[in-house]
Protein backbone atom coordinates (compact mmCIF):
# COMPACT_ATOMS: atom_id res chain seq x y z
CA UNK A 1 25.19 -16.08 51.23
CA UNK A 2 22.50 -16.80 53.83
CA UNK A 3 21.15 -19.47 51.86
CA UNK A 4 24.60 -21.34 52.25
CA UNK A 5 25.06 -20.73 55.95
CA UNK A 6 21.62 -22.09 56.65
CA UNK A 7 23.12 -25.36 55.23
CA UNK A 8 25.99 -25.28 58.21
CA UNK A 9 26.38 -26.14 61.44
CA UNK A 10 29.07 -24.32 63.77
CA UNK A 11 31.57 -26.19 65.49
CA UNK A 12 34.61 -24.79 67.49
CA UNK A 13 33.74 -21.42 65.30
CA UNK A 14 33.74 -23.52 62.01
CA UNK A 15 31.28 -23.56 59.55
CA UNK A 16 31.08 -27.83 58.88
CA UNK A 17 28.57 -28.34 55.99
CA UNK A 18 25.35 -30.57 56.72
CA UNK A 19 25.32 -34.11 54.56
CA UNK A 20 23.18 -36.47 55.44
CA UNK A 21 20.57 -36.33 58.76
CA UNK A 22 19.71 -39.20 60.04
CA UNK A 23 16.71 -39.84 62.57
CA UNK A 24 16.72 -43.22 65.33
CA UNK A 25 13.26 -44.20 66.64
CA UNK A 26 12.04 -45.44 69.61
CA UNK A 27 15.60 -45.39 70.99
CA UNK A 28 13.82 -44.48 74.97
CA UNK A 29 12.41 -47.37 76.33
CA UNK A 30 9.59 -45.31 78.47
CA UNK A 31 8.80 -43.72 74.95
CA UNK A 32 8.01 -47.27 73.84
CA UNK A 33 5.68 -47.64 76.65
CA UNK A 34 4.25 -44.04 76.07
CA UNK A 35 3.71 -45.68 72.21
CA UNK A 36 2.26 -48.86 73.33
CA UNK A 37 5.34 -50.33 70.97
CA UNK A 38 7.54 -52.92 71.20
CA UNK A 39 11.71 -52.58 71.41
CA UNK A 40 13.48 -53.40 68.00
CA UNK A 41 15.60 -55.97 67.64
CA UNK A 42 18.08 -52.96 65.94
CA UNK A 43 17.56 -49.26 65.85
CA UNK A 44 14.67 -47.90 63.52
CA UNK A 45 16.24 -45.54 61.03
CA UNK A 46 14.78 -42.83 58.92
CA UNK A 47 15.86 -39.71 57.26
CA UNK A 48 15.28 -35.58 57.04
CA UNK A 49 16.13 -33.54 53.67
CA UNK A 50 19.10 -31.22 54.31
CA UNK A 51 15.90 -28.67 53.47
CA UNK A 52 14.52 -29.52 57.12
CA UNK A 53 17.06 -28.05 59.09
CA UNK A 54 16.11 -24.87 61.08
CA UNK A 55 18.57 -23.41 63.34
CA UNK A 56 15.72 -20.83 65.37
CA UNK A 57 16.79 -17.59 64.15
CA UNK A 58 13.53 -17.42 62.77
CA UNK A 59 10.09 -18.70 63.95
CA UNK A 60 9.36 -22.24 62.64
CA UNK A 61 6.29 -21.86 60.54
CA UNK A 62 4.03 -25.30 61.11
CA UNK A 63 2.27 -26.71 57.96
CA UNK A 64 -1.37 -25.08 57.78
CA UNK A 65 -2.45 -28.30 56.71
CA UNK A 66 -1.37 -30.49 59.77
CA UNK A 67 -3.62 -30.34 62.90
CA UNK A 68 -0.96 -32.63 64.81
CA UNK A 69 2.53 -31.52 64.70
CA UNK A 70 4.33 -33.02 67.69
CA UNK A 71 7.83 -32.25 69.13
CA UNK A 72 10.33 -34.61 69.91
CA UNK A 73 13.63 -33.68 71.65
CA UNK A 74 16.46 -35.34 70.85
CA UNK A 75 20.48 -35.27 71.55
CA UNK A 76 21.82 -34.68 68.04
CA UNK A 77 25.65 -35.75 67.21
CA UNK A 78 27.81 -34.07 64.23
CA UNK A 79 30.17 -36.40 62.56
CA UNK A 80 33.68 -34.96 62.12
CA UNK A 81 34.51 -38.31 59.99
CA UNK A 82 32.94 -40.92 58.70
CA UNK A 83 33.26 -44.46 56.91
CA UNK A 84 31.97 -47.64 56.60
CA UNK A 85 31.58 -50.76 58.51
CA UNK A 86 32.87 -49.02 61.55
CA UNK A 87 33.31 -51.44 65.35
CA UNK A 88 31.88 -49.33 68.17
CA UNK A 89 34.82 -48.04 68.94
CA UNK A 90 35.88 -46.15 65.63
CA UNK A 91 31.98 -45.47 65.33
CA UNK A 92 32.83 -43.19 68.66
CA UNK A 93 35.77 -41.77 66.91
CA UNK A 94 33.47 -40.27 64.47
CA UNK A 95 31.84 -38.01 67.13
CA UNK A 96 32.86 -34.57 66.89
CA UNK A 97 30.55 -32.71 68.74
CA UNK A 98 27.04 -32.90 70.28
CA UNK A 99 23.62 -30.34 70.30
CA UNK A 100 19.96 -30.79 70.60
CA UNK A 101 17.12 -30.33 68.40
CA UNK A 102 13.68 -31.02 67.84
CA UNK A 103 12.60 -34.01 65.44
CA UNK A 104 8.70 -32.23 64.27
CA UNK A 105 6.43 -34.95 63.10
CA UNK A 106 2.94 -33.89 61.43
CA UNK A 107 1.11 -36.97 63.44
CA UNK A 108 -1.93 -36.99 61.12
CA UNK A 109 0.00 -37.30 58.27
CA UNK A 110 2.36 -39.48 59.28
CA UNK A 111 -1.45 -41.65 60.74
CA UNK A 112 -2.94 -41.33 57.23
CA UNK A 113 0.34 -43.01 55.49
CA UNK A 114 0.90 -45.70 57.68
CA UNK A 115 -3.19 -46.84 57.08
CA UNK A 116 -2.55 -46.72 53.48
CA UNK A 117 1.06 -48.93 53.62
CA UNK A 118 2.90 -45.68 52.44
CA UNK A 119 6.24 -43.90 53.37
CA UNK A 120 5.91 -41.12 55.77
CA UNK A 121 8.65 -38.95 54.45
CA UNK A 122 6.21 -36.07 54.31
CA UNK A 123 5.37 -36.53 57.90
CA UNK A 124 8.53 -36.03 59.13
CA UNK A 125 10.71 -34.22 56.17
CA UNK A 126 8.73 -31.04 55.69
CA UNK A 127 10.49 -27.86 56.46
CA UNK A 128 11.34 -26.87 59.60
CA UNK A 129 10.91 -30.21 60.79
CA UNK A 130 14.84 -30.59 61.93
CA UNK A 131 15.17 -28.10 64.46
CA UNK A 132 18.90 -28.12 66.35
CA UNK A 133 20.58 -25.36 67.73
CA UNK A 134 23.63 -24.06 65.43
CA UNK A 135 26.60 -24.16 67.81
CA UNK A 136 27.80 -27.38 68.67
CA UNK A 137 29.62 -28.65 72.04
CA UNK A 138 32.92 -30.20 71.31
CA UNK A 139 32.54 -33.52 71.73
CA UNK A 140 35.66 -33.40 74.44
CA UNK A 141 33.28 -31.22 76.77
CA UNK A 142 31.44 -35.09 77.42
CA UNK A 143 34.01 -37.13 77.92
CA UNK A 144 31.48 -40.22 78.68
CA UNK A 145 28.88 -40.79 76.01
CA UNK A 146 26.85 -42.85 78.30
CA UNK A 147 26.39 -39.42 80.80
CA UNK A 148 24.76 -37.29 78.67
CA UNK A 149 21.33 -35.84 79.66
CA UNK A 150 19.34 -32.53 78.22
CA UNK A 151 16.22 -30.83 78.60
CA UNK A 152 13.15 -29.08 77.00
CA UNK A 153 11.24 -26.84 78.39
CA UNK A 154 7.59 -26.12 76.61
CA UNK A 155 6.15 -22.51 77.46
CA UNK A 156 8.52 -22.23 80.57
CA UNK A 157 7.44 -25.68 81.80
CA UNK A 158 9.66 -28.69 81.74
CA UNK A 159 8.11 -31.88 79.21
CA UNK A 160 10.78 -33.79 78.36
CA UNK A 161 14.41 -34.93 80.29
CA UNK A 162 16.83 -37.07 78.20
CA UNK A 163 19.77 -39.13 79.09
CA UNK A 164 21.86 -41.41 77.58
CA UNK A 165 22.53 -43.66 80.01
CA UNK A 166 18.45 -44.71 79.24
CA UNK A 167 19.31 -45.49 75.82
CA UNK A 168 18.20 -48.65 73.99
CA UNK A 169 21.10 -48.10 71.62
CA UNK A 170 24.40 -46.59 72.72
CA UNK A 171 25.83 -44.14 70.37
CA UNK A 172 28.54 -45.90 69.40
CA UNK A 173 25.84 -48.90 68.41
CA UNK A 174 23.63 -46.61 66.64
CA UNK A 175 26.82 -44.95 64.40
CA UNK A 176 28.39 -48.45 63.98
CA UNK A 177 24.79 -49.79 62.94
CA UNK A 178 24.15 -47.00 60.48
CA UNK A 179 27.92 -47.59 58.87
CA UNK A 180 27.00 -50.96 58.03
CA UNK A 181 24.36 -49.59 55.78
CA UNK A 182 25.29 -46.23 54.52
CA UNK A 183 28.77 -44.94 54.07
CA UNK A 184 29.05 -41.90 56.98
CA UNK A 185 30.22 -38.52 56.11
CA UNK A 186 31.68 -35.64 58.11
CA UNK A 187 28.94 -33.81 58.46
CA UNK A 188 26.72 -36.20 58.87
CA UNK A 189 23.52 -35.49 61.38
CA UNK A 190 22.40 -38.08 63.57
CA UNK A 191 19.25 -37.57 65.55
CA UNK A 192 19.28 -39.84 68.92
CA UNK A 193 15.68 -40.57 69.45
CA UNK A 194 13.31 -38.74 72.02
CA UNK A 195 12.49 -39.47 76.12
CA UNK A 196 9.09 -39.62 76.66
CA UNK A 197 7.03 -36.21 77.35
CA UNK A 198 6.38 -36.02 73.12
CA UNK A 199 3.94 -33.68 72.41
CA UNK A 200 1.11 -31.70 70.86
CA UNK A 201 2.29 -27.87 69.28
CA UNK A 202 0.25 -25.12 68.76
CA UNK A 203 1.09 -21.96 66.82
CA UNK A 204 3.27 -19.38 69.22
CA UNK A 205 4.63 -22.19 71.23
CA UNK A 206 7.86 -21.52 72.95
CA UNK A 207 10.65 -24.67 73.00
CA UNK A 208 13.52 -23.85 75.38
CA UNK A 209 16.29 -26.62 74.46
CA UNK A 210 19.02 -26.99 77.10
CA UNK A 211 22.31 -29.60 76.63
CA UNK A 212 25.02 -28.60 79.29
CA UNK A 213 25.57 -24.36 79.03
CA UNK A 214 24.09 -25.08 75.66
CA UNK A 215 20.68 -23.23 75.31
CA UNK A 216 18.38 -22.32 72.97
CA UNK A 217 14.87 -21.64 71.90
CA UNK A 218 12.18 -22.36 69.02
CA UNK A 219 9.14 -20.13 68.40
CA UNK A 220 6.40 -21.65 67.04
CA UNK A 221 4.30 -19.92 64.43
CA UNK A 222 1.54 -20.34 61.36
């Protein structure tokens, strides 16, 4: 039923079942200096409910009660295996195929909890707030992890460029780092982190994603 193949991701014309999506933060070192934050000594890791995924073949309806709901772009992997403990090496092993989505953050929210000492889950979880497009490149189609770069367009006009090659944490660090803490699943999501070029959303916003012939858009509505 639709309700099932909302929870799916499409790889090589297989349906692969979401488990777990994680999110990295501040993995851009220009977004740092967009944040006025300071680099990590190890990647900052939080997760999405399986309920935030939205794959854009509907418009994303924004929370009514958020005035600040920002988009970040970010290279998003698939696991096609998983375990525990993994070296960098079998944590790039794991990859099975590559997309991008958007990582939504309500900004007030997320402003609100961090005054008060509290979890922003809500901030970042609510749904809708995973955007990725469905069909995923095999990961063979990027033969060097480090070479990867995608853009988003906002409204027709270019905010955001990503590349791996800037990254903080190499992929194989950030999936070998989150094995040594949680046991990885096929199926897994793992959200990359965002360039700088973050941004303010209004209702009927347009977000063109594009990750090699890979394209796809996110309409924005109330």
């Amino acid at each position: 039923n639709a309700g099932v193949f909302m929870q799916n991701i499409l790889l090589n014309n297989n349906l692969i079942p979401v488990n777990n999506i994680f999110c990295i933060a501040r993995s851009y070192a220009e977004n740092l200096e967009e944040l006025g934050k300071v680099r990590n000594s190890s990647p900052v890791v939080f997760l999405k409910p399986k309920s935030a995924l939205h794959f854009g073949d509907s418009p994303v309806k924004l929370p009514h009660n958020s005035n600040e709901i920002y988009y970040e772009a970010e290279l998003v992997i698939v696991l096609g295996k998983g375990g525990k403990n993994l070296s960098s090496k079998e944590a790039l092993d794991c990859i099975a195929g590559y997309s991008i989505g958007l990582d939504l953050t309500a900004k007030d929210w997320q402003t609100d909890a961090r005054k008060q000492g509290l979890p922003w889950a809500l901030a970042k979880g609510f749904d809708g707030s995973a955007c990725v497009i469905r069909e995923f490149i095999p990961v063979g189609k990027f033969p060097d992890p480090t070479k990867i770069t995608f853009d988003m367009y906002l409204n027709g006009q270019l905010r955001q460029h990503g590349d791996t090659s800037f990254l903080l944490y190499s992929l194989a660090d950030i999936i070998s780092f989150l094995s040594h803490y949680f046991t990885l699943e096929c199926g897994d999501l793992i959200y990359t982190g965002t360039p700088p070029g973050a941004g303010l959303l209004s209702a009927n916003d347009r977000i063109s994603l594009h990750l090699g012939e890979q394209c796809g858009e996110f309409l924005m509505a109330c």
